[in-house]
Protein backbone atom coordinates (compact mmCIF):
# COMPACT_ATOMS: atom_id res chain seq x y z
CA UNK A 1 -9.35 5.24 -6.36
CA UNK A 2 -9.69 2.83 -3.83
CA UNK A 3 -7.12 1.69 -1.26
CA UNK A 4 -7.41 -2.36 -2.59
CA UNK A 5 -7.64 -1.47 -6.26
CA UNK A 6 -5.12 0.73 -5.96
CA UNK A 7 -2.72 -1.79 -4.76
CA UNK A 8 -3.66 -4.38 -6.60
CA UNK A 9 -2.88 -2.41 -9.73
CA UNK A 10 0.30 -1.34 -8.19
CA UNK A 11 1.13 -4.91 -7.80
CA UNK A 12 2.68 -3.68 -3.78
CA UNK A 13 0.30 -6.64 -2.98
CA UNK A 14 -0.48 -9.31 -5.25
CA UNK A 15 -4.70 -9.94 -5.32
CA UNK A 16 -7.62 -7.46 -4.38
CA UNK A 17 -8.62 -9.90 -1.67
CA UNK A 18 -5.58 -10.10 0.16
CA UNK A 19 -5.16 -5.85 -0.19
CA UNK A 20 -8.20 -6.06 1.52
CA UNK A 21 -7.43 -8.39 4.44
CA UNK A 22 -4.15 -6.37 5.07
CA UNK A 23 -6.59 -2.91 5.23
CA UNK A 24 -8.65 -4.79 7.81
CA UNK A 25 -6.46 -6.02 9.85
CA UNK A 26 -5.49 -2.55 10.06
CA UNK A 27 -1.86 -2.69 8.71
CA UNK A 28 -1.88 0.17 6.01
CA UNK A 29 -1.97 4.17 6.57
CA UNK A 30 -2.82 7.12 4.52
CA UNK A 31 -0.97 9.76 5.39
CA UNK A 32 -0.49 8.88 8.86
CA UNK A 33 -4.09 7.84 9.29
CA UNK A 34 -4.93 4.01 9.75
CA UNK A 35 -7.06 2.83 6.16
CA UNK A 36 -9.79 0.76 5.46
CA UNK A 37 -10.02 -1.04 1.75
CA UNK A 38 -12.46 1.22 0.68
CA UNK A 39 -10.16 4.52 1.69
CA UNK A 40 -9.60 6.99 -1.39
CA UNK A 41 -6.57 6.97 -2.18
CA UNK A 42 -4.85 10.07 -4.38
CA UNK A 43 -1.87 11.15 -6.05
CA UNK A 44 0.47 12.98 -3.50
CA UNK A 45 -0.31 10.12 -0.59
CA UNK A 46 1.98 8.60 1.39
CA UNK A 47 0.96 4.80 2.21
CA UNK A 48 2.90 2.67 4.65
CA UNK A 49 2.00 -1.16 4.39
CA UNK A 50 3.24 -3.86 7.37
CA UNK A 51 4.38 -6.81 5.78
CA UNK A 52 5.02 -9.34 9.01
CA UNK A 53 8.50 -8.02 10.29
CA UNK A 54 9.21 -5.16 7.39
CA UNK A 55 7.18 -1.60 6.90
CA UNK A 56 7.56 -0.09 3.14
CA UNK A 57 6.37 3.87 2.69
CA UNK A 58 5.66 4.67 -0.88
CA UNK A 59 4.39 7.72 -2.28
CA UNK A 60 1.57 7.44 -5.02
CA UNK A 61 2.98 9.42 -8.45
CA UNK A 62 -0.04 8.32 -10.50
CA UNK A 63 -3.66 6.35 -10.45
CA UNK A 64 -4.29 3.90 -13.34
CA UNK A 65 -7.59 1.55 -13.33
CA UNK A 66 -5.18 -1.24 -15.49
CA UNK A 67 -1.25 -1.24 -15.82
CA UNK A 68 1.04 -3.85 -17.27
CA UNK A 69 3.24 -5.36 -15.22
CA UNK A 70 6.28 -3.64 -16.32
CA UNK A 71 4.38 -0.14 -15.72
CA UNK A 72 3.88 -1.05 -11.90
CA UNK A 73 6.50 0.45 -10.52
CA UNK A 74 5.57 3.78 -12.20
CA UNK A 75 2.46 4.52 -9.93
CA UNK A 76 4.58 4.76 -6.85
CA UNK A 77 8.08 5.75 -5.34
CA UNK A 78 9.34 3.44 -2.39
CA UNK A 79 10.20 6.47 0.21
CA UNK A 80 11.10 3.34 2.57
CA UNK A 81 11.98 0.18 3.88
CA UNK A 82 12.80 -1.23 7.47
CA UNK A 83 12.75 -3.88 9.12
CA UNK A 84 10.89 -4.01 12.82
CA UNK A 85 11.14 -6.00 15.54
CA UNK A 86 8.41 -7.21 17.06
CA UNK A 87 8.49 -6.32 21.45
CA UNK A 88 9.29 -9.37 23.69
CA UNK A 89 7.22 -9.12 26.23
């Protein structure tokens, strides 16, 4: 599945078009490896997504193509969250 469907569905960010803005501005990695929106993503990854001062690493459990809100939270575990702060310089 890819990267911006996958967390869209997931509802870790809110609309396709701002998943894919995040991926481009190179802010998400698979497995260690920086991700584009079109990156495949599969059950077993580990995604970490920088959200302005906090990083969250969740592990995918499952790919669905639709999900009600409720079932969301299923698709992924939250391994991690920290805050980071960003270098004076």
């Amino acid at each position: 599945m890819r990267l911006d469907k996958f967390l869209k569905v997931s509802r870790l960010i809110k609309r396709r078009t701002l998943a894919k803005e995040v991926a481009d501005q190179g802010r998400i990695t698979i497995n260690g490896n920086v991700a584009k929106a079109s990156s495949t993503v599969k059950v077993g990854d580990e995604l970490q997504v920088r959200f302005g001062q906090k990083v969250v690493t969740a592990k995918v459990e499952s790919l669905k193509d639709t999900t009600k809100k409720e079932d969301a939270a299923s698709l992924y575990t939250i391994v991690s969250e920290e805050m980071v702060k960003e270098l004076e310089g």
